[in-house]
C-alpha atoms as a PDB file:
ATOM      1  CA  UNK A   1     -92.986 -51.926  19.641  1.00  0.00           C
ATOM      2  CA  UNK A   2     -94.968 -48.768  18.643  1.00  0.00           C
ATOM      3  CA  UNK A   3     -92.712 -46.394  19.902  1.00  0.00           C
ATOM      4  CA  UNK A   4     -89.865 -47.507  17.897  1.00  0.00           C
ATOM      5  CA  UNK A   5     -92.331 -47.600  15.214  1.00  0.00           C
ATOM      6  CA  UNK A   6     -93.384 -43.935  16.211  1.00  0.00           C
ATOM      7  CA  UNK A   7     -89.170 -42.992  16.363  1.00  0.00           C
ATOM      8  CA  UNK A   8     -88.802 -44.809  12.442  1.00  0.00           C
ATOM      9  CA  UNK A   9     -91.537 -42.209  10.954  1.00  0.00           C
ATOM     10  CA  UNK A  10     -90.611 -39.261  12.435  1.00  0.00           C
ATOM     11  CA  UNK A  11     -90.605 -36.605  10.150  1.00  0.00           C
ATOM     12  CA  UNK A  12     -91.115 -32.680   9.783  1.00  0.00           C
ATOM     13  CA  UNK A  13     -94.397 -32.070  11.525  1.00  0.00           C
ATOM     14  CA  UNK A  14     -95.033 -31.057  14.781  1.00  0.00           C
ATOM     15  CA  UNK A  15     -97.411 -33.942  15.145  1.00  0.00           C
ATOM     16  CA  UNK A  16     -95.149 -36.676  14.738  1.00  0.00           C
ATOM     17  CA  UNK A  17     -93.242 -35.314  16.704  1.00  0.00           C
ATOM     18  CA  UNK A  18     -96.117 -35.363  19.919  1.00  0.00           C
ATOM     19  CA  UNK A  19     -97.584 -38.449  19.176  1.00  0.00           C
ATOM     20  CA  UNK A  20     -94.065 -39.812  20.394  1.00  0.00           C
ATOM     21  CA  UNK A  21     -93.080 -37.845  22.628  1.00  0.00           C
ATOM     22  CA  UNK A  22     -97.141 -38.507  23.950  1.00  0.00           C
ATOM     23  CA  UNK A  23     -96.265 -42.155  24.329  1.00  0.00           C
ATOM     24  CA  UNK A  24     -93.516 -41.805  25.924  1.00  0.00           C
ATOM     25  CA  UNK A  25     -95.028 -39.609  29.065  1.00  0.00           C
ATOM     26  CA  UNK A  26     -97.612 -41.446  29.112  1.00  0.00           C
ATOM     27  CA  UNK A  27     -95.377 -44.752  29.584  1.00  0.00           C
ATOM     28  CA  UNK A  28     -93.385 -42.936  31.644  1.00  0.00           C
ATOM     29  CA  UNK A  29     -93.200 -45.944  34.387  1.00  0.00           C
ATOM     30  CA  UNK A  30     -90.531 -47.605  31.468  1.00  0.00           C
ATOM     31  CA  UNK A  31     -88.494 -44.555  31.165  1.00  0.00           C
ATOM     32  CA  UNK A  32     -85.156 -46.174  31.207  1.00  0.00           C
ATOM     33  CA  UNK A  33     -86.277 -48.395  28.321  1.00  0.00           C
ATOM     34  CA  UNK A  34     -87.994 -46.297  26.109  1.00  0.00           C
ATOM     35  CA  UNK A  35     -84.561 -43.703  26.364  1.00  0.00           C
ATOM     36  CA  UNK A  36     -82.422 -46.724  25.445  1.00  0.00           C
ATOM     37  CA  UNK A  37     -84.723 -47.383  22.434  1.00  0.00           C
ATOM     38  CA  UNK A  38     -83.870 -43.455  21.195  1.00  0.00           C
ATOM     39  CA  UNK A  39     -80.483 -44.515  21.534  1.00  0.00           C
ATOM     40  CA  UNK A  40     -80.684 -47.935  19.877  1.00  0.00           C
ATOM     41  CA  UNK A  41     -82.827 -46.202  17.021  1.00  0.00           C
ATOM     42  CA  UNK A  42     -80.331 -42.926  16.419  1.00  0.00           C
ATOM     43  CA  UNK A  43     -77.480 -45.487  16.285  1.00  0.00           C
ATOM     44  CA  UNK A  44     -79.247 -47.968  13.832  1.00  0.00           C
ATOM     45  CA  UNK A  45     -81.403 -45.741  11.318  1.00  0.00           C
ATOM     46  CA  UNK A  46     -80.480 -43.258   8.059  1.00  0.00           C
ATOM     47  CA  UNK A  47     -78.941 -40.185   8.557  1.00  0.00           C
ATOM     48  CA  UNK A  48     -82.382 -38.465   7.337  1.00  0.00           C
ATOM     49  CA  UNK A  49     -84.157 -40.485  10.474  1.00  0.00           C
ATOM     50  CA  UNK A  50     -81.212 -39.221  12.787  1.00  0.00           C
ATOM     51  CA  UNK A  51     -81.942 -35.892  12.294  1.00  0.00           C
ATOM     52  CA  UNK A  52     -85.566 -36.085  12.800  1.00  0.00           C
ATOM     53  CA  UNK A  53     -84.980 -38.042  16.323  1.00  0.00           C
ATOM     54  CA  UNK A  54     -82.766 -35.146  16.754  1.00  0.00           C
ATOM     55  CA  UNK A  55     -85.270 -32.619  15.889  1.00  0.00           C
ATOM     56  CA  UNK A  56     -87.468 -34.838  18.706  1.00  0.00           C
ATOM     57  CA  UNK A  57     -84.952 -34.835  21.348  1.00  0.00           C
ATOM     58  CA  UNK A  58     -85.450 -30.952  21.463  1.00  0.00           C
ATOM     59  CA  UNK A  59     -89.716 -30.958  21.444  1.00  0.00           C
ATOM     60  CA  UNK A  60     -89.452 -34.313  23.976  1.00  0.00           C
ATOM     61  CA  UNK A  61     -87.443 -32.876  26.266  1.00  0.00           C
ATOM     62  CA  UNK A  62     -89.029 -29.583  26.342  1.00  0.00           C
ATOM     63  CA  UNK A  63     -92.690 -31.703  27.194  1.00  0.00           C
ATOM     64  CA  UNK A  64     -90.843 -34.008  30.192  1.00  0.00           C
ATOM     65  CA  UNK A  65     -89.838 -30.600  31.754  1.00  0.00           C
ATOM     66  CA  UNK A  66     -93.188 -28.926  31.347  1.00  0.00           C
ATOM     67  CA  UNK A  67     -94.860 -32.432  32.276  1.00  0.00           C
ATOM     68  CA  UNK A  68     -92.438 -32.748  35.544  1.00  0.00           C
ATOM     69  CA  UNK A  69     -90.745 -35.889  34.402  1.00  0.00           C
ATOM     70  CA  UNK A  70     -87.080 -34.923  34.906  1.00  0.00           C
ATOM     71  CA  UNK A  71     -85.445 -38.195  34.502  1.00  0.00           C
ATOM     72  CA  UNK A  72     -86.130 -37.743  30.855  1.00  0.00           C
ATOM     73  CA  UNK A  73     -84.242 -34.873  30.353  1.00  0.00           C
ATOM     74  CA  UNK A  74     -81.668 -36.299  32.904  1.00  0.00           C
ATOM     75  CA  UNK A  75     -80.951 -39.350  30.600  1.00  0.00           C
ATOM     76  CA  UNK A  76     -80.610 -36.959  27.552  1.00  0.00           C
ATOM     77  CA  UNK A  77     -78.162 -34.659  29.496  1.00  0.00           C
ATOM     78  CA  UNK A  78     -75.786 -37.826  30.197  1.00  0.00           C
ATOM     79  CA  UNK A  79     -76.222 -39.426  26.644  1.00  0.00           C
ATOM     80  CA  UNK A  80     -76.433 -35.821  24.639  1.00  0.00           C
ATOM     81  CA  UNK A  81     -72.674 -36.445  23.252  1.00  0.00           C
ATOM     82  CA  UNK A  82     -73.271 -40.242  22.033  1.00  0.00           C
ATOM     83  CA  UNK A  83     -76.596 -38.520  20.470  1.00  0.00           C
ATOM     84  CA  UNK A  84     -74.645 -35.720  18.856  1.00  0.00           C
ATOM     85  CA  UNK A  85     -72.367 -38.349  17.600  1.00  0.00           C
ATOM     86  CA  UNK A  86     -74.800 -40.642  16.092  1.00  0.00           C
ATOM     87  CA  UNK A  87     -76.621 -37.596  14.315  1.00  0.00           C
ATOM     88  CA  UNK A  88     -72.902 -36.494  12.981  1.00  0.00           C
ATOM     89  CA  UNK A  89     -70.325 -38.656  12.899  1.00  0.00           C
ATOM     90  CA  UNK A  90     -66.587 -37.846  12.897  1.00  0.00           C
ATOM     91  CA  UNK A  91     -66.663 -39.829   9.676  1.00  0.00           C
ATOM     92  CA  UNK A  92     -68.152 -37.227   7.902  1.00  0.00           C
ATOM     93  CA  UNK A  93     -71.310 -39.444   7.124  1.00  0.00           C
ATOM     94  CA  UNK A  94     -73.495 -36.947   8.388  1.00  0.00           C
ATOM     95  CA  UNK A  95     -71.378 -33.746   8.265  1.00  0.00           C
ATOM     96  CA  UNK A  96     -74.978 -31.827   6.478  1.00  0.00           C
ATOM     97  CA  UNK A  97     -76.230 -32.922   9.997  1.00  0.00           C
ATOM     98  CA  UNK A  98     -74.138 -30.564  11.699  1.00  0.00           C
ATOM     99  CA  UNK A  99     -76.464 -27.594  11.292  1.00  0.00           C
ATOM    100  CA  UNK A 100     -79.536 -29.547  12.642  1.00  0.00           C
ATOM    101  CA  UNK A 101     -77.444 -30.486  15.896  1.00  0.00           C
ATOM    102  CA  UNK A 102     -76.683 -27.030  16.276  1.00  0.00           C
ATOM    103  CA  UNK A 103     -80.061 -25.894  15.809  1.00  0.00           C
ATOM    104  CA  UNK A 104     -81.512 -28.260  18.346  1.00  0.00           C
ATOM    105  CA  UNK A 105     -78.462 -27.747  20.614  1.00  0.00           C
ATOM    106  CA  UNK A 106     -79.291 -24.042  20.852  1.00  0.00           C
ATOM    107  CA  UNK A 107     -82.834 -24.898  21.340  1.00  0.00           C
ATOM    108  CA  UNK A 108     -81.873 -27.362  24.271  1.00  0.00           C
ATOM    109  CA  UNK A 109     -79.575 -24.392  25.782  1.00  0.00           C
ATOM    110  CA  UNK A 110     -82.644 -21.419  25.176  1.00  0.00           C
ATOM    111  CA  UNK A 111     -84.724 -24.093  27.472  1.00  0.00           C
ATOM    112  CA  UNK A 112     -82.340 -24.715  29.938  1.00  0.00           C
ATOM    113  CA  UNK A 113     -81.984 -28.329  29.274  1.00  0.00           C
ATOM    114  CA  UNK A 114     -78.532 -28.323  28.382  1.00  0.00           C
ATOM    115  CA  UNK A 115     -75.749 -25.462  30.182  1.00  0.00           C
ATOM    116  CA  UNK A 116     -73.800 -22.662  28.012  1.00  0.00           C
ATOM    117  CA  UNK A 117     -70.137 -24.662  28.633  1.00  0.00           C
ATOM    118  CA  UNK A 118     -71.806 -28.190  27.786  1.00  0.00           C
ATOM    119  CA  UNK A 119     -73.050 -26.758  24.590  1.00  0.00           C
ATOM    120  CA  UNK A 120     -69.764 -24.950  24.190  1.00  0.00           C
ATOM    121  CA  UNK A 121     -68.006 -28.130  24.880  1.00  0.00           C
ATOM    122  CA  UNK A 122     -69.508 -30.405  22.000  1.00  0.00           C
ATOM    123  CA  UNK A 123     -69.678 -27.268  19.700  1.00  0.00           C
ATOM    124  CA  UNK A 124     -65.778 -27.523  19.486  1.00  0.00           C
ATOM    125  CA  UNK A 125     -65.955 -31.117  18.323  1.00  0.00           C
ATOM    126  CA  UNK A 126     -68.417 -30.407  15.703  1.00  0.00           C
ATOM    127  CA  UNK A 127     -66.233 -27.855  13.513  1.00  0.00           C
ATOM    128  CA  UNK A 128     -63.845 -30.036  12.113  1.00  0.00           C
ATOM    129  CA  UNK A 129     -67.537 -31.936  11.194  1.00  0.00           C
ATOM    130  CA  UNK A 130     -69.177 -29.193   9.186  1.00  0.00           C
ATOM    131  CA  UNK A 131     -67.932 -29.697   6.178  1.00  0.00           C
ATOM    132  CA  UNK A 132     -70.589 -30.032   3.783  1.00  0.00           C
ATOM    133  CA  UNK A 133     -73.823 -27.380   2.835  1.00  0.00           C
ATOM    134  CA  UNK A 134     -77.304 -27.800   3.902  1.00  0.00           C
ATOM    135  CA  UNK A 135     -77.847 -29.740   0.856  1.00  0.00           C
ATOM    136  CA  UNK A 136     -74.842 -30.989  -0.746  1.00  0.00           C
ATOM    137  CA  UNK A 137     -75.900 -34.120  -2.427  1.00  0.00           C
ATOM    138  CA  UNK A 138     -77.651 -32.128  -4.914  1.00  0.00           C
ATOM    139  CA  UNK A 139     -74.215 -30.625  -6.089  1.00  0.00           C
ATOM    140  CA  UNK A 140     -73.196 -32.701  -9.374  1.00  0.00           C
ATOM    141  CA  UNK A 141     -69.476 -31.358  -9.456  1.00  0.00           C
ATOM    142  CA  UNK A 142     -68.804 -32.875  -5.980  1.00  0.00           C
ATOM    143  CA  UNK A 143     -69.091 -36.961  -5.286  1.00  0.00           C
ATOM    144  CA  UNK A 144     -67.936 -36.243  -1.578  1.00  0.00           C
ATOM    145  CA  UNK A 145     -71.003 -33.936  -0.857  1.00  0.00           C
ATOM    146  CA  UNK A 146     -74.236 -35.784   0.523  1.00  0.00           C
ATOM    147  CA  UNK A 147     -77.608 -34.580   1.661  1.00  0.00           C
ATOM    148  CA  UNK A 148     -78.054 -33.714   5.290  1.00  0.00           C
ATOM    149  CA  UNK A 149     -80.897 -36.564   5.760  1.00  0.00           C
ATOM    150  CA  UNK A 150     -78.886 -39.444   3.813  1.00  0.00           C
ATOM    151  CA  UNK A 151     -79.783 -42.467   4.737  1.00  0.00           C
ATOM    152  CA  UNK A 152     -76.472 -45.367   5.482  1.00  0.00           C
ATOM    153  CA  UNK A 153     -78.924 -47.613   2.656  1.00  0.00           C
ATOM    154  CA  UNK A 154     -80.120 -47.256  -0.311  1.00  0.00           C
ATOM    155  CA  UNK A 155     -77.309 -45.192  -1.078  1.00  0.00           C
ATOM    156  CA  UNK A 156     -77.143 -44.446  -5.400  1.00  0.00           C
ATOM    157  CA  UNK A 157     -72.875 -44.438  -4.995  1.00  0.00           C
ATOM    158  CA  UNK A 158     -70.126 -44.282  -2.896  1.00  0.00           C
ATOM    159  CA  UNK A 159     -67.006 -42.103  -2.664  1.00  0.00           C
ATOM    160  CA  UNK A 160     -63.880 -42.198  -0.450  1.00  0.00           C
ATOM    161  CA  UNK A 161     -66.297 -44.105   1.591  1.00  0.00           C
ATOM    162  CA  UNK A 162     -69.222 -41.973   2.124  1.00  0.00           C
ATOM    163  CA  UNK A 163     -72.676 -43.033   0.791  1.00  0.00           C
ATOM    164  CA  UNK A 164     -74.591 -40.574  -1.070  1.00  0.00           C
ATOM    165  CA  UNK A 165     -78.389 -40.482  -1.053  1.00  0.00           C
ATOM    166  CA  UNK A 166     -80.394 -41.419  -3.810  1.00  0.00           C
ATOM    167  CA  UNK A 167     -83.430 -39.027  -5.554  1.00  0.00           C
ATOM    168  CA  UNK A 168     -86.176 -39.746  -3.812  1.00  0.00           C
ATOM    169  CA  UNK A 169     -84.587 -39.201  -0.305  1.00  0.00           C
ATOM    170  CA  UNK A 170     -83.206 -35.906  -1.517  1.00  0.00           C
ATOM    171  CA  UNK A 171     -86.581 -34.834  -2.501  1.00  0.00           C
ATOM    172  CA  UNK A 172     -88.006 -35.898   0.995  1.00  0.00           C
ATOM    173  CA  UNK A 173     -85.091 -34.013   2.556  1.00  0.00           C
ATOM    174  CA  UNK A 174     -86.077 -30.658   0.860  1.00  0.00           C
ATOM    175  CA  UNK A 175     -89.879 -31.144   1.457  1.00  0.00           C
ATOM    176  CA  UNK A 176     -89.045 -31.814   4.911  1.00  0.00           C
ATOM    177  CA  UNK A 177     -86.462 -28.968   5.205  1.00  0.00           C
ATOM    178  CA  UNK A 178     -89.231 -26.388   3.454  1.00  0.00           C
ATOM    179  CA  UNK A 179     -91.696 -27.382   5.914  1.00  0.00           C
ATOM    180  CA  UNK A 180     -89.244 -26.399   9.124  1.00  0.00           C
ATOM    181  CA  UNK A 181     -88.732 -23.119   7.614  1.00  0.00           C
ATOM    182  CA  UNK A 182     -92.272 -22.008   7.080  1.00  0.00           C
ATOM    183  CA  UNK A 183     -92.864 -22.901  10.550  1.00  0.00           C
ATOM    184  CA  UNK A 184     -89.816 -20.980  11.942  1.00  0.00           C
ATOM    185  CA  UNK A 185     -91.212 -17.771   9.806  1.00  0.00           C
ATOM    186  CA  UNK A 186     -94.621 -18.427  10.572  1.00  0.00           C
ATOM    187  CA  UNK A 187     -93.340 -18.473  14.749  1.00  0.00           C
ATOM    188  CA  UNK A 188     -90.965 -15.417  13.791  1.00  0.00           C
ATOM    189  CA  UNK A 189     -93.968 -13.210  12.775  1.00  0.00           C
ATOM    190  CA  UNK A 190     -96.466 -14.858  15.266  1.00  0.00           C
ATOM    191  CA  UNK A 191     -98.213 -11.546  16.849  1.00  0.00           C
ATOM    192  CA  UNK A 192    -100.604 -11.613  20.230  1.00  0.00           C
ATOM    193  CA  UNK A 193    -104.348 -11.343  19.251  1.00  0.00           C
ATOM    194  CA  UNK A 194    -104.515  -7.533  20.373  1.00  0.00           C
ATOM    195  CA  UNK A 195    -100.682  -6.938  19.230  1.00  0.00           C
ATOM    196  CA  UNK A 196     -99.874  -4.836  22.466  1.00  0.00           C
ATOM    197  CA  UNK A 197     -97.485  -6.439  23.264  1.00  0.00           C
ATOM    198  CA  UNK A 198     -95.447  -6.123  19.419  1.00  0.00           C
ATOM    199  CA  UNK A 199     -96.545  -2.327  20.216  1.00  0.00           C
ATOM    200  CA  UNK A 200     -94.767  -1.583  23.034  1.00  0.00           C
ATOM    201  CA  UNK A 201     -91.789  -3.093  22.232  1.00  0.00           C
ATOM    202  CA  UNK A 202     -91.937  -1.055  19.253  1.00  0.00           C
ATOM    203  CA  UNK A 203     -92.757   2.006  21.202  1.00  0.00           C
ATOM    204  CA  UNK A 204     -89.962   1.376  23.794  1.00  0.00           C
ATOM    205  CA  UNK A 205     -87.224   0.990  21.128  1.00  0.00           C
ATOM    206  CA  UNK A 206     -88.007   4.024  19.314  1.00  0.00           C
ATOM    207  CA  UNK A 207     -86.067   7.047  19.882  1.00  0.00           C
ATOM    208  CA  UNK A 208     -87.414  10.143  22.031  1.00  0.00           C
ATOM    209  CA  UNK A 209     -88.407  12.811  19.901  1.00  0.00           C
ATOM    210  CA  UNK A 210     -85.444  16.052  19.876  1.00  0.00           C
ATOM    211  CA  UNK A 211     -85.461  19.142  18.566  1.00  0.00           C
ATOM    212  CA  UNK A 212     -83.270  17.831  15.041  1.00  0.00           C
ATOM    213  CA  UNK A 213     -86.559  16.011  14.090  1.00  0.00           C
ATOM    214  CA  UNK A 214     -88.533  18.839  13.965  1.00  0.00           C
ATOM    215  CA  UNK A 215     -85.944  20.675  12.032  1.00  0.00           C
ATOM    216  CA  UNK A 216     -86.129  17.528   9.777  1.00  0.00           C
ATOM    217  CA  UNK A 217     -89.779  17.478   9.642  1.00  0.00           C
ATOM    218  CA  UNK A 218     -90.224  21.121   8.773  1.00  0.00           C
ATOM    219  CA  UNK A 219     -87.795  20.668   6.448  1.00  0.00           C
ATOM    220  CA  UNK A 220     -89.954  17.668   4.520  1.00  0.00           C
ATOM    221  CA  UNK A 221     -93.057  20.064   5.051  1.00  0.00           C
ATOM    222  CA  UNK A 222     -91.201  22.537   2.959  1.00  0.00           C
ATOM    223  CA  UNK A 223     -89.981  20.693   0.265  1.00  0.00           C
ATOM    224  CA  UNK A 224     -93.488  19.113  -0.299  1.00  0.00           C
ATOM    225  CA  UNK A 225     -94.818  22.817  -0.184  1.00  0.00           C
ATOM    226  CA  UNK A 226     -92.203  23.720  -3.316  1.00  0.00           C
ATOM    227  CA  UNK A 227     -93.348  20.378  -5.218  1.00  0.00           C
ATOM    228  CA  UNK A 228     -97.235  21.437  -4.935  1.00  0.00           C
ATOM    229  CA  UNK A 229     -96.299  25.145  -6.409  1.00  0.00           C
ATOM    230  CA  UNK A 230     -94.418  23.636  -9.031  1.00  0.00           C
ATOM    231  CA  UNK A 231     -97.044  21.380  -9.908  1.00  0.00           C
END
């Protein structure tokens, strides 16, 4: 089927992400099935393809609310804490995971998919889950510490029962992980084409002129005075 094909590639750019999310609008008559197949493929894939579906869930559901197809986001409401579970076990499989579900859990609440006390509710079953650092497997003093993409195969070892990833799907993890962040920064510093609008929120947040900045100002004028004479 091409969208489970489409949910197996997944990965850090913003077009893989639409091209599913695409399909699955557009198929939007097999809603019910296409859901189940997020399910089936969160529950059956690596931990690095978990968090990318995860990293979907947020963009998908954000496009079924803007496209007015709220049975989408309806499904994802009921199912977000077998999701959540999936992406992080209580095993501590995918304990790195933890900090992408609470990235796309804070997303999910910013949108309005997802209310304050639901959020609040499954972030108090993910702290005895974050355990390990965004990128533990690369840590060669600690066995226990995996990378938060690890995939359940091709693991390089095992220890006190959790897999560990090999090199190559560290690598990917970090490429993928570097590419996230630029876009974040890149959206952080994104400015309107005439910048008014970064303006006036600058403008309103500064401080009303008083008569102690004068005095301070005066005060610079004369001590630049004194350097010129000196010079």
């Amino acid at each position: 089927m091409r969208f489970t094909s489409q949910l197996q590639h997944l990965n850090a750019s913003v077009n893989s992400s639409q091209k599913a999310a695409h399909y699955a609008l557009k198929h939007r008559d097999m809603d019910e099935d296409l859901h189940s197949c997020i399910l089936e493929q969160i529950e059956r894939n690596s931990m690095n393809n978990r968090a990318n579906i995860m990293y979907f869930i947020e963009h998908f559901c954000d496009m079924a609310q803007r496209e007015n197809h709220p049975n989408y986001v309806r499904m994802m409401q009921q199912d977000i804490l077998t999701i959540v579970d999936a992406v992080a076990p209580s095993d501590g499989s995918g304990a790195a995971n933890v900090k992408v579900v609470r990235r796309v859990l804070a997303g999910l609440q910013q949108k309005n998919i997802l209310a304050p006390d639901r959020v609040t509710e499954i972030e108090a079953c993910l702290q005895e889950r974050d355990t390990l650092p965004a990128h533990p497997a690369l840590s060669p003093t600690d066995p226990n510490r995996q990378l938060e993409h690890a995939p359940v195969h091709n693991a390089t070892s095992k220890a006190n029962g959790v897999t560990r990833p090999d090199k190559r799907q560290i690598e990917q993890r970090i490429e993928e992980d570097r590419e996230r962040h630029k876009r974040l920064r890149e959206s952080i510093w994104a400015v309107g084409d005439d910048g008014d609008d970064e303006f006036e929120r600058m403008w309103d947040e500064a401080s009303e002129i008083n008569e102690d900045d004068y005095v301070a100002a005066e005060e610079d004028a004369a001590e630049r005075r004194q350097a010129i004479e000196v010079e």
